[in-house]
Protein backbone atom coordinates (compact mmCIF):
# COMPACT_ATOMS: atom_id res chain seq x y z
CA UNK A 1 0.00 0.00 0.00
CA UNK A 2 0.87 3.20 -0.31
CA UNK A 3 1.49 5.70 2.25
CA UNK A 4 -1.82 7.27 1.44
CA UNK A 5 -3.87 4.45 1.24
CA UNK A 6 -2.48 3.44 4.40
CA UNK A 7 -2.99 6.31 6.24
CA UNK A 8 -6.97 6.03 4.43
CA UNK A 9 -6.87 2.38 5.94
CA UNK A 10 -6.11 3.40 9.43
CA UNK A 11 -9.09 6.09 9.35
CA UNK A 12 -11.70 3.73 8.13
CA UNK A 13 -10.65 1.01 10.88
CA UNK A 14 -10.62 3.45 13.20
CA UNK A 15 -14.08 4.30 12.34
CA UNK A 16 -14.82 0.65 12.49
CA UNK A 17 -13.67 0.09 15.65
CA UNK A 18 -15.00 3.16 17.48
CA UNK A 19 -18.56 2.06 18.48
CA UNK A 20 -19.91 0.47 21.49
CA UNK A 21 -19.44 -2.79 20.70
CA UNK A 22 -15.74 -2.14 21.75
CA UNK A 23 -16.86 -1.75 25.04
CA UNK A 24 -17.96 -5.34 25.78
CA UNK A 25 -14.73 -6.74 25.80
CA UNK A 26 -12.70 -3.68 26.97
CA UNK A 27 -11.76 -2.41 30.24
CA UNK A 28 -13.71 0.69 29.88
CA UNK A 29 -16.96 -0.93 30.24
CA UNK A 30 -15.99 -0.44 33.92
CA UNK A 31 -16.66 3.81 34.02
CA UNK A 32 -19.42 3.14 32.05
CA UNK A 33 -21.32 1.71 34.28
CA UNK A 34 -21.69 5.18 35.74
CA UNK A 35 -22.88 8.73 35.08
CA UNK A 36 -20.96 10.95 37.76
CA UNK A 37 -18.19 12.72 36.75
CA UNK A 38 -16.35 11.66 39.70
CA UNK A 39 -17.08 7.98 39.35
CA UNK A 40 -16.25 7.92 35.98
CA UNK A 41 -12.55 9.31 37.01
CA UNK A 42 -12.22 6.77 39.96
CA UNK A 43 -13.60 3.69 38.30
CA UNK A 44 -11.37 4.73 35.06
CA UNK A 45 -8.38 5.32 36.52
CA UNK A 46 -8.36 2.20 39.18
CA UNK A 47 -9.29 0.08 36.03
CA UNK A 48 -6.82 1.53 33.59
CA UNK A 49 -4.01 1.24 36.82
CA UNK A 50 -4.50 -2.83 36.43
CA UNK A 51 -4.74 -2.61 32.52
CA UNK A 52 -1.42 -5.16 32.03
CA UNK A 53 -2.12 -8.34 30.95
CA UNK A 54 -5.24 -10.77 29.62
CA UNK A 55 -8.16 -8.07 29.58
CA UNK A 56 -10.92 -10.64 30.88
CA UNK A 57 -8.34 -11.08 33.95
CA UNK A 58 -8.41 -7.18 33.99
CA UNK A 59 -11.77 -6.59 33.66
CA UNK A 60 -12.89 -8.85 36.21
CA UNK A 61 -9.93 -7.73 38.61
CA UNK A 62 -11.84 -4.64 38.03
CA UNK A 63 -15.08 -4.85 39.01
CA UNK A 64 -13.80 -6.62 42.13
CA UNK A 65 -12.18 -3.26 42.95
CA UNK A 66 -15.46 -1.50 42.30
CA UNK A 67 -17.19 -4.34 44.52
CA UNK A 68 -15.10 -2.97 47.57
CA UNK A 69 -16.13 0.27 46.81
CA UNK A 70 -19.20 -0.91 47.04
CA UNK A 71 -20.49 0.42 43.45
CA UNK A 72 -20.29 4.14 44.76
CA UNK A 73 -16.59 5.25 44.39
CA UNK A 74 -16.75 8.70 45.51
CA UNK A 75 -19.10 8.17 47.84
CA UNK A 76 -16.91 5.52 49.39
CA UNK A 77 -13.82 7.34 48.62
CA UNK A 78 -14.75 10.46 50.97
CA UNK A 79 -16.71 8.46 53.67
CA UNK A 80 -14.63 5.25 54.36
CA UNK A 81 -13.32 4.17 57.28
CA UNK A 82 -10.45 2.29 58.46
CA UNK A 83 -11.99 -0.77 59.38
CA UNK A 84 -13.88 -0.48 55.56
CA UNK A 85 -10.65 -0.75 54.29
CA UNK A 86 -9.60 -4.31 56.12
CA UNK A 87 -11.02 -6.38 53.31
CA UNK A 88 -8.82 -4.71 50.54
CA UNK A 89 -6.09 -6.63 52.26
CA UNK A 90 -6.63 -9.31 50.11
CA UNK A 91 -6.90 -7.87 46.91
CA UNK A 92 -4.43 -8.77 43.82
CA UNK A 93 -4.15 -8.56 40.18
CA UNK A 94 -0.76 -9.38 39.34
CA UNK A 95 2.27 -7.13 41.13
CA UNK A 96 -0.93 -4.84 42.04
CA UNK A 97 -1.77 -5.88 45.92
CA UNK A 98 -4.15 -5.06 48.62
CA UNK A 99 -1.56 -2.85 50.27
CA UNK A 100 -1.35 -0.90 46.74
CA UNK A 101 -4.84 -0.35 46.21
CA UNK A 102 -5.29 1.04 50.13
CA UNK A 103 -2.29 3.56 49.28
CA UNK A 104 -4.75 4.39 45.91
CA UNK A 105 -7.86 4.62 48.22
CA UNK A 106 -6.08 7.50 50.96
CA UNK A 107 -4.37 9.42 48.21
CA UNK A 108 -7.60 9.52 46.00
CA UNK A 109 -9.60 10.64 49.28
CA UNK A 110 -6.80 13.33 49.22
CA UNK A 111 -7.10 14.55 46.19
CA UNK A 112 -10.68 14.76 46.03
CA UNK A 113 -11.23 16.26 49.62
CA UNK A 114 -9.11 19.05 48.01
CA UNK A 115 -9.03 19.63 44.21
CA UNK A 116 -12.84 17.80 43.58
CA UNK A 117 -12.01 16.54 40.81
CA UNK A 118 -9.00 13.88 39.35
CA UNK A 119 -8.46 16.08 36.42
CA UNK A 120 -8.22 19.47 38.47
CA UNK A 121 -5.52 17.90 40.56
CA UNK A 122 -3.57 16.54 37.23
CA UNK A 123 -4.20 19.84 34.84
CA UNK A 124 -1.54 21.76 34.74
CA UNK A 125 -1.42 25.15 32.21
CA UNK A 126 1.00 25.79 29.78
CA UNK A 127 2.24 22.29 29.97
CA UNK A 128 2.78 19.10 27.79
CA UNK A 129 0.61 15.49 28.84
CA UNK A 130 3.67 14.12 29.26
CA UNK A 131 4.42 16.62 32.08
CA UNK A 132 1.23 16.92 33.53
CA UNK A 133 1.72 12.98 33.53
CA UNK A 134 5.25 13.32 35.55
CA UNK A 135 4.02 15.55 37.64
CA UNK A 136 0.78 13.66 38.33
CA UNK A 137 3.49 10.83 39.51
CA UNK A 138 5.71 13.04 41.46
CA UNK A 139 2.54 14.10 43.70
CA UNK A 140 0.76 11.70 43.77
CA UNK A 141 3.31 9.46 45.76
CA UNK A 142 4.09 12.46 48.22
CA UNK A 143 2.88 10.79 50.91
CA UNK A 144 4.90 8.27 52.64
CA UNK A 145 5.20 4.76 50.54
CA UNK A 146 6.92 1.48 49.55
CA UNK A 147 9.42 2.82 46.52
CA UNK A 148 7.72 -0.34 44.77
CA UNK A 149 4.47 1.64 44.72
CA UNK A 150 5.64 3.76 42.20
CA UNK A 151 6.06 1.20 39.26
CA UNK A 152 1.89 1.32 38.98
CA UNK A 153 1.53 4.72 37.51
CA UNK A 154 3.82 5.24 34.30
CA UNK A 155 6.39 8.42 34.42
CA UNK A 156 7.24 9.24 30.54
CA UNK A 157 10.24 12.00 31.34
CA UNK A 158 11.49 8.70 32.55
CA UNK A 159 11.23 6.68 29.49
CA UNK A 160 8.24 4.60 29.94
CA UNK A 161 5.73 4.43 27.19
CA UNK A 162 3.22 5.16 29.95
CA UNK A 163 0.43 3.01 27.94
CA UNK A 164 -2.08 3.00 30.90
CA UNK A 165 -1.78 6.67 31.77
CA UNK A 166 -2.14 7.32 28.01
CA UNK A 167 -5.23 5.02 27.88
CA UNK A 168 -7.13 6.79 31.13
CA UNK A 169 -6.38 10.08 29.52
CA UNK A 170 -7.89 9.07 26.39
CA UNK A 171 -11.07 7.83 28.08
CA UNK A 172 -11.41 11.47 29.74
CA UNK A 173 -10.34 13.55 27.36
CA UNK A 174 -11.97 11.94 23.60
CA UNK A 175 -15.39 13.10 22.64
CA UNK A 176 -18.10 10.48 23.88
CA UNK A 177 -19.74 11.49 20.57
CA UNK A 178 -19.16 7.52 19.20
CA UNK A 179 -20.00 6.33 23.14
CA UNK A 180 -16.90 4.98 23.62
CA UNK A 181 -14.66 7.49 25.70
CA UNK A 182 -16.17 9.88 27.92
CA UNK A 183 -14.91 13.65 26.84
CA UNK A 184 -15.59 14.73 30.37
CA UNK A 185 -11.95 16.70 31.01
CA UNK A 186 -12.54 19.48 29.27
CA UNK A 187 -8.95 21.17 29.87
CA UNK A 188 -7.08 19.39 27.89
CA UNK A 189 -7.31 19.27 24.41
CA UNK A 190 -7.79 15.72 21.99
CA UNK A 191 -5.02 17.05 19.65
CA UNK A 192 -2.55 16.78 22.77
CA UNK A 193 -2.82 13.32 24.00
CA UNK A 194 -0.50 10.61 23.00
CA UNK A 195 -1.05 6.93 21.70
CA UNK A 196 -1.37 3.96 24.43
CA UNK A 197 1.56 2.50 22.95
CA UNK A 198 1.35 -1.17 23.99
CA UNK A 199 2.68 -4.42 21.94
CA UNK A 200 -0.45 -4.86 19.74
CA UNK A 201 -0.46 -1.14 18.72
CA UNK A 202 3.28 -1.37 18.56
CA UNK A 203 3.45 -4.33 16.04
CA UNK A 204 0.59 -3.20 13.95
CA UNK A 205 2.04 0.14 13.42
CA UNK A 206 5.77 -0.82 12.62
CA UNK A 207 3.64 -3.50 10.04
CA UNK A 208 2.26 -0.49 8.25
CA UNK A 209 5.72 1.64 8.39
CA UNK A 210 4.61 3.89 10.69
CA UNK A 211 6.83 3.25 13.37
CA UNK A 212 10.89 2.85 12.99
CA UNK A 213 11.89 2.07 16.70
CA UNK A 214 12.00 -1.53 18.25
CA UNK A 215 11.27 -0.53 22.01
CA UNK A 216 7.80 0.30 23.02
CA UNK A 217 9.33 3.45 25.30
CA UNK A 218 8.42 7.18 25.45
CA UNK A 219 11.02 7.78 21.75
CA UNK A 220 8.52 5.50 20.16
CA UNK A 221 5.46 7.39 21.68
CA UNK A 222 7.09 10.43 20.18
CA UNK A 223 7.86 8.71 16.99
CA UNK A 224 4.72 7.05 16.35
CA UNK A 225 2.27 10.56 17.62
CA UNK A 226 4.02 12.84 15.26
CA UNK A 227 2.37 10.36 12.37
CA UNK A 228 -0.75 10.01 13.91
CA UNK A 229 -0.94 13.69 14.15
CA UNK A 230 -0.53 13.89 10.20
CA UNK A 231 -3.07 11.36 9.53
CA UNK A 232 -5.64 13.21 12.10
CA UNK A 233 -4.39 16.33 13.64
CA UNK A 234 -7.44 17.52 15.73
CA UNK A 235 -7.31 13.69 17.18
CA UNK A 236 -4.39 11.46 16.27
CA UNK A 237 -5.43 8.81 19.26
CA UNK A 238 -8.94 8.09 17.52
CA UNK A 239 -6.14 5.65 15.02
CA UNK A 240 -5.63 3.95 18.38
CA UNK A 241 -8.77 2.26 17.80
CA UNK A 242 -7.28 1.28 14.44
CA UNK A 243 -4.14 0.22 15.75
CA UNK A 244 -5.60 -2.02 18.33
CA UNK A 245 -8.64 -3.43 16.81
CA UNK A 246 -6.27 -4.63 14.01
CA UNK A 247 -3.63 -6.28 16.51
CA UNK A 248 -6.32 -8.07 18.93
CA UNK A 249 -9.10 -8.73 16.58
CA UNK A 250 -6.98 -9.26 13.06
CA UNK A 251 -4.14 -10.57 13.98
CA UNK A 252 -2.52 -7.90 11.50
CA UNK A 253 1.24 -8.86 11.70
């Protein structure tokens, strides 16, 4: 193909893929099984956290998280107490334990006790999503912790590819317009947001040329969003449909 009617390829699988049928067997069927803005965030972010590994293992990981926050995350969030907390003890999905999800629970409780809102506390003006995402790290494990801890939340200035963060920030930020993502962060813009780089997206996109470098790391974020952003400026992450749908459900190799 050529680079055109690649780039026309991507764009019509991504308009494939981008419907609600993507949500059965996704891990965003989790915030969509509320309406508040604030449960959205929580559910979202806890489920996008865990997002490593087989997604029926994820999603049901999931909705045992929402389960102990007994289907109102803010709610419980704000009003739990200590002894609510004793039966996250034995909580695990993969390196993610009980002990990790209470340290989630007190700093959420934080940050909406303060700043309302998840995306008031991440927003930062003037800045790149890769920074806000840094700094989003940097405070959010403020608070006395296991150095482990950190590994959960992805750092980019680091090097990571940051494929979860990218993928909760998507959710938020993308027009709900096909009923997919949510478009409920209204501060940052869809142009701005970077791919969820992970090893399906990865191998599909160095398949169709559009991606040089071997590692899935923050250089190939770089290289592979400064493509998407000439096939769809206003919303290069909508080909992340594409990219995905054509990895898990194609086998495209």
């Amino acid at each position: 193909m050529t680079k055109k009617e690649i780039y026309s390829f991507l764009v019509e699988k991504a308009d494939f893929y981008e419907n609600p049928a993507f949500i059965e067997s996704d891990p965003i069927q989790i915030p969509h099984e509320f309406t508040k803005h604030e449960d959205i965030e929580i559910s979202g972010f806890l489920s996008s956290t865990i997002a490593w590994g087989n997604r029926k293992a994820i999603i049901n990981s999931s909705k045992k998280i929402i389960q102990l926050l007994e289907h109102s995350p803010l709610d419980f969030i704000l009003n739990h107490t200590n002894n609510d907390l004793i039966h996250f003890q034995k909580f695990v999905h993969r390196t993610f334990n009980g002990n990790d999800l209470i340290y989630f629970i007190l700093k959420l409780k934080e940050i909406y006790t303060e700043k309302k809102t998840l995306e008031n506390y991440i927003y930062l003006p003037n800045t790149s999503v890769s920074e806000m995402q840094s700094g989003f790290h940097s405070n959010f494990f403020r608070s006395p912790h296991k150095k482990r801890i950190e590994k959960h939340i992805a750092n980019p200035i680091k090097g990571s590819a940051a494929k979860r963060i990218n993928m909760f920030f998507r959710w938020m930020v993308r027009s709900n317009i096909n009923g997919v993502d949510f478009g409920i962060w209204k501060k940052i813009k869809s142009s701005d947001l970077s791919c969820p780089l992970d090893v399906h997206s990865g191998n599909v996109a160095r398949r169709l040329g559009l991606l040089n470098r071997k590692q899935n790391d923050a250089k190939a974020v770089v290289e592979l969003d400064s493509v998407l952003k000439k096939i769809m400026p206003n919303d290069p992450v909508k080909l992340d449909f594409a990219l995905f749908g054509l990895g898990v459900h194609e086998n495209f190799k």
